[in-house]
PDB file of N, CA and C in Angstrom:
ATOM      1  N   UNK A   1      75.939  -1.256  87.860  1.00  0.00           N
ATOM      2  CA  UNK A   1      75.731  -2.661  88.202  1.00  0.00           C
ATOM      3  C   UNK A   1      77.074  -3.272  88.600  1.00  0.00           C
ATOM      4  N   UNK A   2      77.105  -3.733  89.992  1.00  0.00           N
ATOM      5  CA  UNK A   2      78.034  -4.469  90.275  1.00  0.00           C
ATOM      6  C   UNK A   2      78.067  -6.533  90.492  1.00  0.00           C
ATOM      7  N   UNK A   3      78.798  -6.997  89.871  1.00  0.00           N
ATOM      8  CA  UNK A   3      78.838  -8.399  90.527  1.00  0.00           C
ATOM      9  C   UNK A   3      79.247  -8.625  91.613  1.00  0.00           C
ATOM     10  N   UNK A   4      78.914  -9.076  92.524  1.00  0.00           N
ATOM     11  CA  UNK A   4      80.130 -10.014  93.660  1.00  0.00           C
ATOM     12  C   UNK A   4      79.932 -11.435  93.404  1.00  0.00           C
ATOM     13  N   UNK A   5      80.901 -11.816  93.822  1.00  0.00           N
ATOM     14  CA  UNK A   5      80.837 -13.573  93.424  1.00  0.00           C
ATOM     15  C   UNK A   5      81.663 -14.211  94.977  1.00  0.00           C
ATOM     16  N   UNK A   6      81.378 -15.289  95.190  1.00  0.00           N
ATOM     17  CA  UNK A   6      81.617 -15.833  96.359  1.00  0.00           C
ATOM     18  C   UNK A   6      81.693 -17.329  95.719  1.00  0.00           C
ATOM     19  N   UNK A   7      83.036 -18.087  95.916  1.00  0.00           N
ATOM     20  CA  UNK A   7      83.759 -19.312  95.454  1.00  0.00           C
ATOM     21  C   UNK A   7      83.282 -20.460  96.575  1.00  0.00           C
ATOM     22  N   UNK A   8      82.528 -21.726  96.068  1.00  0.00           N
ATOM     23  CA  UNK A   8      82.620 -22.913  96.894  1.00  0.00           C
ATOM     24  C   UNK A   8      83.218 -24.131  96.484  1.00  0.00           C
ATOM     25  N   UNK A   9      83.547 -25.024  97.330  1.00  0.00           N
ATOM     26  CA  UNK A   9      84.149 -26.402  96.779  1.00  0.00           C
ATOM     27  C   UNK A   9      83.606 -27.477  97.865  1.00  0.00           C
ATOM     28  N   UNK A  10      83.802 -28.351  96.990  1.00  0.00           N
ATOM     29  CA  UNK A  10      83.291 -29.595  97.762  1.00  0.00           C
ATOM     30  C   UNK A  10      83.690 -30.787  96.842  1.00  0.00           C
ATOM     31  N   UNK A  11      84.291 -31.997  97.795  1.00  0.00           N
ATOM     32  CA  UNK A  11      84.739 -33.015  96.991  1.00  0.00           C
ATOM     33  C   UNK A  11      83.484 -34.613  96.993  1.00  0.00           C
ATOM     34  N   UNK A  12      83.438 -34.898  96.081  1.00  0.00           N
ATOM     35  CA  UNK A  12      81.929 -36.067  95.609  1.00  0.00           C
ATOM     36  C   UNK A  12      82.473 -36.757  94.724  1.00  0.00           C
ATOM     37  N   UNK A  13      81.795 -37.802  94.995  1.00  0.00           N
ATOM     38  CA  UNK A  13      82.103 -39.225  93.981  1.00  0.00           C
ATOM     39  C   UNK A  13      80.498 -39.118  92.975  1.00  0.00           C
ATOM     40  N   UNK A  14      80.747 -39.303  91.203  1.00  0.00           N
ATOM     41  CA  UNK A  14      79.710 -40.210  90.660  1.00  0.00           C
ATOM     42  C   UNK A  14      80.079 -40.636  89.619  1.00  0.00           C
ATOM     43  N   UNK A  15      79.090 -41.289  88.924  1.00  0.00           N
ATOM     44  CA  UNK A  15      79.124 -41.946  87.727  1.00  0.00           C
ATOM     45  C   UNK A  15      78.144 -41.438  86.912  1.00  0.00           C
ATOM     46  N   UNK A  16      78.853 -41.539  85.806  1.00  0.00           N
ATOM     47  CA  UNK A  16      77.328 -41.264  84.504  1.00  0.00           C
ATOM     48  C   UNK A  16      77.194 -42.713  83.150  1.00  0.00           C
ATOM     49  N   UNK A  17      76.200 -43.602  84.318  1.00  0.00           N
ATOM     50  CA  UNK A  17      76.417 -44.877  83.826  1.00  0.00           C
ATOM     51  C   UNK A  17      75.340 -44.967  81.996  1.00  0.00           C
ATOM     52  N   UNK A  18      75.284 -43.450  82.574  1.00  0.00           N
ATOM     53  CA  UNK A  18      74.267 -43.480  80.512  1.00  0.00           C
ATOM     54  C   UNK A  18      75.217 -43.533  79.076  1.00  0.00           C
ATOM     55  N   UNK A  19      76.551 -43.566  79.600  1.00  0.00           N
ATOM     56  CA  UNK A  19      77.590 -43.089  78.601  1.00  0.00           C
ATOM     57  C   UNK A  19      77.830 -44.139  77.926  1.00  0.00           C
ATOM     58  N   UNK A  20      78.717 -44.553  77.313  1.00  0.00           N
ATOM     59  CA  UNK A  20      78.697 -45.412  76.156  1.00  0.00           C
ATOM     60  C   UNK A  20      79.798 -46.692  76.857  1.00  0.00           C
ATOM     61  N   UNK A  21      79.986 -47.696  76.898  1.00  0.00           N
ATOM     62  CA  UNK A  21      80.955 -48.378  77.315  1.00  0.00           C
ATOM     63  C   UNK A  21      82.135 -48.038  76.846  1.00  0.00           C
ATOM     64  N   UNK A  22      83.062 -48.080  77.847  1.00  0.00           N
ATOM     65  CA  UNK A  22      84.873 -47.666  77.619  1.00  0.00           C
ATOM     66  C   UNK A  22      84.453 -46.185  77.756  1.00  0.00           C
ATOM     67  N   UNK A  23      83.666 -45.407  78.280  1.00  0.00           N
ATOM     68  CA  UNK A  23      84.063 -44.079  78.456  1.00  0.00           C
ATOM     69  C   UNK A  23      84.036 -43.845  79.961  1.00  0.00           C
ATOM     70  N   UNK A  24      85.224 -42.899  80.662  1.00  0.00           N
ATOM     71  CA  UNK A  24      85.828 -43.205  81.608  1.00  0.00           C
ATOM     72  C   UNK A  24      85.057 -42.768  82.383  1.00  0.00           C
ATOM     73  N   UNK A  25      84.306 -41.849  82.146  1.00  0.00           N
ATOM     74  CA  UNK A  25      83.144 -41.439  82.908  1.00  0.00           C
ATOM     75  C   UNK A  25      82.062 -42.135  83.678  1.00  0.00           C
ATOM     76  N   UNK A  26      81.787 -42.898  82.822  1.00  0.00           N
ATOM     77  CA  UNK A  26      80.564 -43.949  82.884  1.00  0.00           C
ATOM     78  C   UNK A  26      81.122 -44.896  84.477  1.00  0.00           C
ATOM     79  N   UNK A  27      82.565 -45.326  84.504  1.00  0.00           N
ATOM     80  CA  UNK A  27      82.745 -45.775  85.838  1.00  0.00           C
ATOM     81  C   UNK A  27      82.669 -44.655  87.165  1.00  0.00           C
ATOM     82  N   UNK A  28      82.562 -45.149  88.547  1.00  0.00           N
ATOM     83  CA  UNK A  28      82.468 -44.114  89.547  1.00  0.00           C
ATOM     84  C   UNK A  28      83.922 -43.381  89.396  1.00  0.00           C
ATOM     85  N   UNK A  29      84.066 -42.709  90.011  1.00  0.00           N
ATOM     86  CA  UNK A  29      85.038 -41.593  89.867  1.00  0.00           C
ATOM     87  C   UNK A  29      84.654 -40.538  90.732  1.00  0.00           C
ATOM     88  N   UNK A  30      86.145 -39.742  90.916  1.00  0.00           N
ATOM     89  CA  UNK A  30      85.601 -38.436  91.574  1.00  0.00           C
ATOM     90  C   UNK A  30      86.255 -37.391  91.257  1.00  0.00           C
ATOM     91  N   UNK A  31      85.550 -36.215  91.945  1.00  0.00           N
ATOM     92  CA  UNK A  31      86.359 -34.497  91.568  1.00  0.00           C
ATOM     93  C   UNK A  31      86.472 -33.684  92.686  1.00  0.00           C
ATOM     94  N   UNK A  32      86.729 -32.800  92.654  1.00  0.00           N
ATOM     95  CA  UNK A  32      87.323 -31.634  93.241  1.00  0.00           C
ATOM     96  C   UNK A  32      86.181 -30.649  92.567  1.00  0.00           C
ATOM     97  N   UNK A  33      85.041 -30.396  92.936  1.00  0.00           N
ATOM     98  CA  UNK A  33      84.386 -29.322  92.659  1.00  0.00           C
ATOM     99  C   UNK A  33      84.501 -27.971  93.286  1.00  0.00           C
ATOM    100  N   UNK A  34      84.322 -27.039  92.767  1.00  0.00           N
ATOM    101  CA  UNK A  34      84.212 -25.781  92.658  1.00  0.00           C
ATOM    102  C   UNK A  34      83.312 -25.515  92.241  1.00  0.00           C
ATOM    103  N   UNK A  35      82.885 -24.000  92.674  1.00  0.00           N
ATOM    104  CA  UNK A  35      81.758 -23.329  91.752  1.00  0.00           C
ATOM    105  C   UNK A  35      81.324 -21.563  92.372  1.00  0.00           C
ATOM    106  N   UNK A  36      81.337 -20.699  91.596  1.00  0.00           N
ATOM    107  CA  UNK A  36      80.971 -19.580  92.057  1.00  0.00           C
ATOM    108  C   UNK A  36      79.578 -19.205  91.603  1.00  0.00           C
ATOM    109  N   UNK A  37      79.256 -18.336  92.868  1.00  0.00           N
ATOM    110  CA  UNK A  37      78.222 -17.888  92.598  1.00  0.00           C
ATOM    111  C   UNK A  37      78.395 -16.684  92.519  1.00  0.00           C
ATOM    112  N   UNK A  38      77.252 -16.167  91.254  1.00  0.00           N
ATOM    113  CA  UNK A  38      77.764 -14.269  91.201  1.00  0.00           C
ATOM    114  C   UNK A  38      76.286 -13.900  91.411  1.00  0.00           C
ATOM    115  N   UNK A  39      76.219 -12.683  91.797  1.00  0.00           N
ATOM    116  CA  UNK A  39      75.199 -12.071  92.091  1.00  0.00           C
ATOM    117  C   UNK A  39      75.480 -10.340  91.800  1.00  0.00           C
ATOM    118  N   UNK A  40      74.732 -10.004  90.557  1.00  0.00           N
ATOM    119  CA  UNK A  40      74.995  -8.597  89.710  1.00  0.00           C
ATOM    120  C   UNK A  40      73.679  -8.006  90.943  1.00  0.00           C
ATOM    121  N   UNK A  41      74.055  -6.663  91.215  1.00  0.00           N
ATOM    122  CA  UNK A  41      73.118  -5.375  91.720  1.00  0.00           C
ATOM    123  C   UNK A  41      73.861  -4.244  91.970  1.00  0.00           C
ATOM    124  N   UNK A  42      72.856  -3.561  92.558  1.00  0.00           N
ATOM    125  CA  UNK A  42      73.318  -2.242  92.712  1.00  0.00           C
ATOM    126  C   UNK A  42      73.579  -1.928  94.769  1.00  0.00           C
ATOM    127  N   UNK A  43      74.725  -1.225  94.418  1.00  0.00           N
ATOM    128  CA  UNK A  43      75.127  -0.945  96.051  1.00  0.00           C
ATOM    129  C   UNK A  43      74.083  -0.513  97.062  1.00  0.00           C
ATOM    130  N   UNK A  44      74.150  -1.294  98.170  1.00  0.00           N
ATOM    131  CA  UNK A  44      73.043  -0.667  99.078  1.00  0.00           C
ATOM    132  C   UNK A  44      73.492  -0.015  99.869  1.00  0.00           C
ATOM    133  N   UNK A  45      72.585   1.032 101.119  1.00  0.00           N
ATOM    134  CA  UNK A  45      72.649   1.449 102.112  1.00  0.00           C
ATOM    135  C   UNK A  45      73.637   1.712 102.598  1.00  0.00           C
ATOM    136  N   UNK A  46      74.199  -0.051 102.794  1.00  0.00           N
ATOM    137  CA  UNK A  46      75.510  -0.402 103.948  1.00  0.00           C
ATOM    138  C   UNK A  46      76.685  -0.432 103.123  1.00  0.00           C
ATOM    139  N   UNK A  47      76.349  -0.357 101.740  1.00  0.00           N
ATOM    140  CA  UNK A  47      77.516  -0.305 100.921  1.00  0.00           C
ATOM    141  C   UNK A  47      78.151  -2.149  99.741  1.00  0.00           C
ATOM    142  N   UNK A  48      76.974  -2.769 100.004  1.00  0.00           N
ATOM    143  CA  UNK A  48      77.276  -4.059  99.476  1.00  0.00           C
ATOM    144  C   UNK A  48      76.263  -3.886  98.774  1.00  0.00           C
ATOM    145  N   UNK A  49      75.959  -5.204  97.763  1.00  0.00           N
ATOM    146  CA  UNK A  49      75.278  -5.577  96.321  1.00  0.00           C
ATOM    147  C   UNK A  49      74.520  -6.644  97.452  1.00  0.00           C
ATOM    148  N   UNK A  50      75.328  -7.376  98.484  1.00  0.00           N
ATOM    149  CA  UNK A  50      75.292  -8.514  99.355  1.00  0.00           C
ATOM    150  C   UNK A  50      76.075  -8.761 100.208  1.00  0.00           C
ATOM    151  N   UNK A  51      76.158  -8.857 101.138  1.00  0.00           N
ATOM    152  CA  UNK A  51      77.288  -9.535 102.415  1.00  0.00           C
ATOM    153  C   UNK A  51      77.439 -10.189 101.717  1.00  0.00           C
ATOM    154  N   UNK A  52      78.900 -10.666 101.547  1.00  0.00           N
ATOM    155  CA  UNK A  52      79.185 -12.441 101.617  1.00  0.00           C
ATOM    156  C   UNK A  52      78.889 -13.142 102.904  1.00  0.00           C
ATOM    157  N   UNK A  53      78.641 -12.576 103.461  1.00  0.00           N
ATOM    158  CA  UNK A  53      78.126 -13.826 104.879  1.00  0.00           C
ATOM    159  C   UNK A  53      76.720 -14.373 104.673  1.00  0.00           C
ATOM    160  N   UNK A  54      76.517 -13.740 103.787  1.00  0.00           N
ATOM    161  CA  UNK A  54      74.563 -13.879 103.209  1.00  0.00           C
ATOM    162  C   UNK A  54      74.448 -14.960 102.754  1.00  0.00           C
ATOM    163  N   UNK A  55      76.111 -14.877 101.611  1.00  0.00           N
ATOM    164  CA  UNK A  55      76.108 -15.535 100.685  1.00  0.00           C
ATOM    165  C   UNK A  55      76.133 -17.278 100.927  1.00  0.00           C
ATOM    166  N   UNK A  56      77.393 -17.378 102.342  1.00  0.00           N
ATOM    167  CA  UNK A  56      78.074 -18.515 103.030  1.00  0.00           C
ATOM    168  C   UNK A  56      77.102 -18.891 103.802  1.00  0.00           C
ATOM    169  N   UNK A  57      76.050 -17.761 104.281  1.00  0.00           N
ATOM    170  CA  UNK A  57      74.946 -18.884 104.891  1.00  0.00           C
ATOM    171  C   UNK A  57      73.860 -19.271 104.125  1.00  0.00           C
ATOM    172  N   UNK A  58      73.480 -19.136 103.073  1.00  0.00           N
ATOM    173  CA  UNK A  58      72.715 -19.898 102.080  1.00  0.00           C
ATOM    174  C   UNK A  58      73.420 -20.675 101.522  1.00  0.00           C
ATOM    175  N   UNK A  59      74.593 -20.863 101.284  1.00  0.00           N
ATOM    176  CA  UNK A  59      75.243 -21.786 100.322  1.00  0.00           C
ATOM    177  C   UNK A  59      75.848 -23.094 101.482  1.00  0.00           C
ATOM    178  N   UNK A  60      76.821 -22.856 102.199  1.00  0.00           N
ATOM    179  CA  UNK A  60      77.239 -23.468 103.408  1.00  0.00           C
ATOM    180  C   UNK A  60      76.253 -24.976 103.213  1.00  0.00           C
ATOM    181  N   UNK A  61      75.102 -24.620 103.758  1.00  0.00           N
ATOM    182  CA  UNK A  61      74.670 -25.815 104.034  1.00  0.00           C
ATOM    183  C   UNK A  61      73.901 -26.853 102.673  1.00  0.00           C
ATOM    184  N   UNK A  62      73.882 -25.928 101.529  1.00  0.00           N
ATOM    185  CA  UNK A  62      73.474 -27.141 100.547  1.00  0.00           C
ATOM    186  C   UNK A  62      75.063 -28.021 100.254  1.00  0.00           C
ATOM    187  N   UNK A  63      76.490 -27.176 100.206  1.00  0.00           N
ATOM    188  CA  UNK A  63      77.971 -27.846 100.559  1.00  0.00           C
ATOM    189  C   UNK A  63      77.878 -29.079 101.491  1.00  0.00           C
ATOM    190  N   UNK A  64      77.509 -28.846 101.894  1.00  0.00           N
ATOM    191  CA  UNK A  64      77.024 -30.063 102.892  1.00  0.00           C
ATOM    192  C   UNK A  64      76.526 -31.074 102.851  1.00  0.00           C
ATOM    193  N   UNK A  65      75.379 -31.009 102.050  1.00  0.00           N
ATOM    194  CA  UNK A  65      74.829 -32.090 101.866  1.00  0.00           C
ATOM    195  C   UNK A  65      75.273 -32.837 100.650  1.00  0.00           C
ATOM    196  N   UNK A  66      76.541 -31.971  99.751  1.00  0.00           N
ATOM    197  CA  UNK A  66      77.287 -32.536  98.944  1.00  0.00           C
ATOM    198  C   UNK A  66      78.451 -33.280  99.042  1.00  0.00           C
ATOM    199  N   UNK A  67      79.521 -32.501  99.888  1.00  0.00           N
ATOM    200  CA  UNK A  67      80.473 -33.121 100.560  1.00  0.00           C
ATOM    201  C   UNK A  67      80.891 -33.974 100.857  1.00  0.00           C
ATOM    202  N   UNK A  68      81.935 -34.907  99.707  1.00  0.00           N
ATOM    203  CA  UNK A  68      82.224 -36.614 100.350  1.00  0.00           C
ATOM    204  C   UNK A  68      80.946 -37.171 100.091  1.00  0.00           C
ATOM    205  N   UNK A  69      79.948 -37.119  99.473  1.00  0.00           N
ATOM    206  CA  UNK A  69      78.956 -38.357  99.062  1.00  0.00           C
ATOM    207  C   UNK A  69      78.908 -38.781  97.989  1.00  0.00           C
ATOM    208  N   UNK A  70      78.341 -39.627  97.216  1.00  0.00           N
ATOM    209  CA  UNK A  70      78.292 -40.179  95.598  1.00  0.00           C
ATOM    210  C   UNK A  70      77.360 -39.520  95.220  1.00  0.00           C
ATOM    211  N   UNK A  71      77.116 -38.601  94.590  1.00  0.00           N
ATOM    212  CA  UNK A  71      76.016 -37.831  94.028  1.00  0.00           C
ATOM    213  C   UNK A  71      74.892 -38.370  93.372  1.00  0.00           C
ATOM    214  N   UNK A  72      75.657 -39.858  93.081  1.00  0.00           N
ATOM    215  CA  UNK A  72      74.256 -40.667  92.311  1.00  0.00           C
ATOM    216  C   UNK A  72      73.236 -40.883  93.126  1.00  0.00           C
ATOM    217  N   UNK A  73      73.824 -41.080  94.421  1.00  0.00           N
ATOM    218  CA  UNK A  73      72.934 -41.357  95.620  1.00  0.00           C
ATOM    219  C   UNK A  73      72.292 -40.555  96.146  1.00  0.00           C
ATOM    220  N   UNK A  74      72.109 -39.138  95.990  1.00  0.00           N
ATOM    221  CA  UNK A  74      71.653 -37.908  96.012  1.00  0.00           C
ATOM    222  C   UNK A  74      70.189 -37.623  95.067  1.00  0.00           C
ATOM    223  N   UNK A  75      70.834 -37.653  93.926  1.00  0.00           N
ATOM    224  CA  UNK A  75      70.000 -36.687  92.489  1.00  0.00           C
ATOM    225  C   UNK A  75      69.548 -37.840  91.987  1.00  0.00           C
ATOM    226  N   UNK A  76      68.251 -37.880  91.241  1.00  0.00           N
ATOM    227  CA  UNK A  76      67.581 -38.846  90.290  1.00  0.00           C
ATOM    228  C   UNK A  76      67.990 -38.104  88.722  1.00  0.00           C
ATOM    229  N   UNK A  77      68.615 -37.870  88.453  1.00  0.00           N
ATOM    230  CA  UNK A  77      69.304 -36.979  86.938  1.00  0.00           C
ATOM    231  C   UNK A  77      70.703 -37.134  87.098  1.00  0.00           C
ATOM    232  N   UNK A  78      71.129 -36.895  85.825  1.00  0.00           N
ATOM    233  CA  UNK A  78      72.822 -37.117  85.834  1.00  0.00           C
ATOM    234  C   UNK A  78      73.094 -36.003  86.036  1.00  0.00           C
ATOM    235  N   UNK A  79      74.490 -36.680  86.630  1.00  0.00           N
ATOM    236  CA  UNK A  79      74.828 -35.830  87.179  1.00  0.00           C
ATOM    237  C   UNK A  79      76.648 -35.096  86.397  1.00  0.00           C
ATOM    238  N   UNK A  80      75.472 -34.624  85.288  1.00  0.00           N
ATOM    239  CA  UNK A  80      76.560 -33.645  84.892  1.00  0.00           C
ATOM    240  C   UNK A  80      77.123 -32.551  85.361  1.00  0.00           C
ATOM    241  N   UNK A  81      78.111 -31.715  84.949  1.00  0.00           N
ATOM    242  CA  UNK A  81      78.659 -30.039  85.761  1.00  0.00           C
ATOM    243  C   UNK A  81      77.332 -29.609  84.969  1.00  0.00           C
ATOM    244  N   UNK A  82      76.535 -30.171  83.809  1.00  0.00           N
ATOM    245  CA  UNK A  82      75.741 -28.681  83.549  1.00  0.00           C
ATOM    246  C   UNK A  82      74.276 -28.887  84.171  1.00  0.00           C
ATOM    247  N   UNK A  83      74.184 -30.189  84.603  1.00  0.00           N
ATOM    248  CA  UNK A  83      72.789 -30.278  85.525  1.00  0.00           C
ATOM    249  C   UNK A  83      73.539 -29.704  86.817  1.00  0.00           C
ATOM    250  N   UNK A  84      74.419 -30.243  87.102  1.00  0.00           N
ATOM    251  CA  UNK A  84      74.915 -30.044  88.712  1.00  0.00           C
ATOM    252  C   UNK A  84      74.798 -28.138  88.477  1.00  0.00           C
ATOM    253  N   UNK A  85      74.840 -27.346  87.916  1.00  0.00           N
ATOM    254  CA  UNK A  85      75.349 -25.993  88.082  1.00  0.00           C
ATOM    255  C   UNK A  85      73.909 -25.778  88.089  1.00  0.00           C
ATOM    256  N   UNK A  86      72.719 -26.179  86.917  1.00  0.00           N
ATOM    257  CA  UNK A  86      71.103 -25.342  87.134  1.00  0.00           C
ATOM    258  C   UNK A  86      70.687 -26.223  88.326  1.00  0.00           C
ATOM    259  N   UNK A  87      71.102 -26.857  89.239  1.00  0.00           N
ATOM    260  CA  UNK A  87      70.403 -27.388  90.637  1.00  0.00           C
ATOM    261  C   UNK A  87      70.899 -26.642  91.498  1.00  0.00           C
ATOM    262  N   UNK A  88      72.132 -26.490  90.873  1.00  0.00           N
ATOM    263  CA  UNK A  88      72.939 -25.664  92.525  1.00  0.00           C
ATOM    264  C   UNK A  88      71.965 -23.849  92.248  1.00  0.00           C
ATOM    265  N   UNK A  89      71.961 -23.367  91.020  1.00  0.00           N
ATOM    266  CA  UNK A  89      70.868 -21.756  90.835  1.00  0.00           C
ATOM    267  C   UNK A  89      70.011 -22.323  91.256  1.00  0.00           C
ATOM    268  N   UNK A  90      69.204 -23.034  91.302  1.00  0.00           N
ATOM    269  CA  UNK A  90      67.578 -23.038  91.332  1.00  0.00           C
ATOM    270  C   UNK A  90      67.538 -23.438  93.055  1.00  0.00           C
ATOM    271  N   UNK A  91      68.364 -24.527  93.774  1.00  0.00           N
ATOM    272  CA  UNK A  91      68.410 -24.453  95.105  1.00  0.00           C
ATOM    273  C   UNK A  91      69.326 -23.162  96.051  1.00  0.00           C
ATOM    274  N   UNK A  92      70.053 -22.308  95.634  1.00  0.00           N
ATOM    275  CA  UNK A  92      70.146 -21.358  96.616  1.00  0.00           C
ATOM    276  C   UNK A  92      68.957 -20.335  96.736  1.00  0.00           C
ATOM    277  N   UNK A  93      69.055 -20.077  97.399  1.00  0.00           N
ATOM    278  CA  UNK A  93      67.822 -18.870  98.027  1.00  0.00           C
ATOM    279  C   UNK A  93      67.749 -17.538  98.057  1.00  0.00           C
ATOM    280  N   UNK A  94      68.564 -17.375  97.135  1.00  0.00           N
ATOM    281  CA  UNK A  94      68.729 -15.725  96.809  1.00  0.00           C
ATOM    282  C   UNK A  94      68.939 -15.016  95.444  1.00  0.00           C
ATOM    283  N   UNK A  95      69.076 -14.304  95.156  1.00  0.00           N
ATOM    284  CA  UNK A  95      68.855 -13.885  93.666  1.00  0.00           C
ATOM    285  C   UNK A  95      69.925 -14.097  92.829  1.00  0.00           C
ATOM    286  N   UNK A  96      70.418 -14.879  92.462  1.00  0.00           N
ATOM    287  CA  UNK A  96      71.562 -15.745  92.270  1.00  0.00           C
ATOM    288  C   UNK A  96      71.707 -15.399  90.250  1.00  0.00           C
ATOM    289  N   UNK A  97      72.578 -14.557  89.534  1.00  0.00           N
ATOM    290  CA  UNK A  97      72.654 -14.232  88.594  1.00  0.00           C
ATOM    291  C   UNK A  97      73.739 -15.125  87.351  1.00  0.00           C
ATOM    292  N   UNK A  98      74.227 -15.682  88.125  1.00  0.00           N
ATOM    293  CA  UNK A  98      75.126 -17.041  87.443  1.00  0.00           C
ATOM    294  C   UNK A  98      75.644 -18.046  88.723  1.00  0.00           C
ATOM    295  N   UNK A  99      75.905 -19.073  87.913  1.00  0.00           N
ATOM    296  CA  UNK A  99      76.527 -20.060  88.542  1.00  0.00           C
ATOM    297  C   UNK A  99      78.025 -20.647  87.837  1.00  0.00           C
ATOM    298  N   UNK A 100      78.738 -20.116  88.124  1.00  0.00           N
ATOM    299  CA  UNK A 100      80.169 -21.186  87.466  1.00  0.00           C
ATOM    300  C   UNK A 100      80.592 -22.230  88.249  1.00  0.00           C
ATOM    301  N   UNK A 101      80.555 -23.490  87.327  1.00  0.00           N
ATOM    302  CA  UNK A 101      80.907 -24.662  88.017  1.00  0.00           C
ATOM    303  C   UNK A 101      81.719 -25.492  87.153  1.00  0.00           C
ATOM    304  N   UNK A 102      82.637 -25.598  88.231  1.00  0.00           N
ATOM    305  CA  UNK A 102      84.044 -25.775  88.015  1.00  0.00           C
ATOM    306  C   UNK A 102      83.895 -27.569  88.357  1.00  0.00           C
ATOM    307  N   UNK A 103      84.429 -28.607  87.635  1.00  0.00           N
ATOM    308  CA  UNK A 103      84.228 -30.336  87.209  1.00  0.00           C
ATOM    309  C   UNK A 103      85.889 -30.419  87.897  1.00  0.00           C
ATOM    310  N   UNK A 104      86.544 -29.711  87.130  1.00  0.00           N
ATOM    311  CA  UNK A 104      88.299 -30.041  87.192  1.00  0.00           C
ATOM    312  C   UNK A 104      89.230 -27.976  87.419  1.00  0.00           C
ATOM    313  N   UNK A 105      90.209 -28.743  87.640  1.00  0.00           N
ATOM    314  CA  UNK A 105      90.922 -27.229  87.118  1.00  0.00           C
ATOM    315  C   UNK A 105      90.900 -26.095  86.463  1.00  0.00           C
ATOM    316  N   UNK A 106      90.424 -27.184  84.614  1.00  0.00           N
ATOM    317  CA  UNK A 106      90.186 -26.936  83.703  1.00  0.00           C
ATOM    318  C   UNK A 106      88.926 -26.939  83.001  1.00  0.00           C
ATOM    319  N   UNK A 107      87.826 -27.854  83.068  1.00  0.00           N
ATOM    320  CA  UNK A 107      86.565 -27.400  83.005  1.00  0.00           C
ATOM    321  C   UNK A 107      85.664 -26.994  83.486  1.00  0.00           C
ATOM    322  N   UNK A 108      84.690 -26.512  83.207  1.00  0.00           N
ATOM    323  CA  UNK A 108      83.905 -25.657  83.823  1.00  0.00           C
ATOM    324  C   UNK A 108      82.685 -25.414  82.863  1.00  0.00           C
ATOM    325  N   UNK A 109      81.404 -24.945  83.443  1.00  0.00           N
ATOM    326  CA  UNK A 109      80.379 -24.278  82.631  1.00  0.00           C
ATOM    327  C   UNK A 109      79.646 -23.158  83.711  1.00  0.00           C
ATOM    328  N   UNK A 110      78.956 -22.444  83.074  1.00  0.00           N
ATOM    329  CA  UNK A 110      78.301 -21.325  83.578  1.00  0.00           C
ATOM    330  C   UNK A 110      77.379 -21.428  82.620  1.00  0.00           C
ATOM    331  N   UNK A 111      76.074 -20.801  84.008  1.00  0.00           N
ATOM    332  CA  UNK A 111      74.374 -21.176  84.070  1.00  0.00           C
ATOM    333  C   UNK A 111      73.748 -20.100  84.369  1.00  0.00           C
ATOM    334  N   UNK A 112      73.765 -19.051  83.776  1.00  0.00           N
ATOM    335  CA  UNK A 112      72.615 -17.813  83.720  1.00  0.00           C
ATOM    336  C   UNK A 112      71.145 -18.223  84.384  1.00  0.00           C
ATOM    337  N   UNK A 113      70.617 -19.355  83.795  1.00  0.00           N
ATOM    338  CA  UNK A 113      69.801 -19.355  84.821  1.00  0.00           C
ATOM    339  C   UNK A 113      68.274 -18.047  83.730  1.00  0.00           C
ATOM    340  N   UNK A 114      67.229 -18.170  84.707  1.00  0.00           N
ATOM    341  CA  UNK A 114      65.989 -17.340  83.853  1.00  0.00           C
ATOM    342  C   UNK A 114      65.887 -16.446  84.772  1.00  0.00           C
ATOM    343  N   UNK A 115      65.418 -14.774  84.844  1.00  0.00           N
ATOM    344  CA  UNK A 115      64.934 -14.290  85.263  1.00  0.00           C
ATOM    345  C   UNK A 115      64.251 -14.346  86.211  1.00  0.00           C
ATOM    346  N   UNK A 116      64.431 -14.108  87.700  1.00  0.00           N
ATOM    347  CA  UNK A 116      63.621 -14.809  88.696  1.00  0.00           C
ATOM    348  C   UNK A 116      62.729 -13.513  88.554  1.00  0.00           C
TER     349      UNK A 116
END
């Protein structure tokens, strides 16, 4: 069993106005997202688990519709890294075995996700 993983970023503004007053969160704000996607299998044919070009054209365009917008204005759910990471598994289109999603530099969570 091999992983490959293929790294995206995209920069978005939101707020998580459910938080408690004085928490810094709760005002708009923004990040520097990141996030990889891994995908565990076994080598094929041509010698990949997956192209990464497979990968950049399923992913590419949901980046997109993230890119520079307020996410509140997007999603009806908050928009945490750990909702934001099971939307980003459940919307790519391929057999997608984790998601790491990267908030800052320094935080991050990873989303296994169920058995497709």
């Amino acid at each position: 069993m091999i992983t490959v993983t293929k790294e995206f970023k995209f920069e978005a503004a939101h707020s998580l106005p459910h938080l408690p007053d004085g928490h810094k969160c709760q005002r708009l704000h923004g990040h520097s997202y990141r996030f990889r996607v891994e995908i565990d299998g076994d080598v094929d044919e041509r010698g990949f688990v997956i192209d990464y070009a497979e990968i950049a054209q399923a992913v590419d365009p949901i980046v997109s519709r993230l890119d520079h917008f307020n996410l509140n204005d997007i999603f009806n759910f908050y928009t945490t890294a750990e909702n934001l990471a099971v939307w980003l598994y459940n919307e790519i289109p391929l057999d997608v075995s984790r998601i790491v999603f990267f908030e800052t530099a320094t935080t991050s969570v990873i989303y296994a996700g169920e058995n497709r």
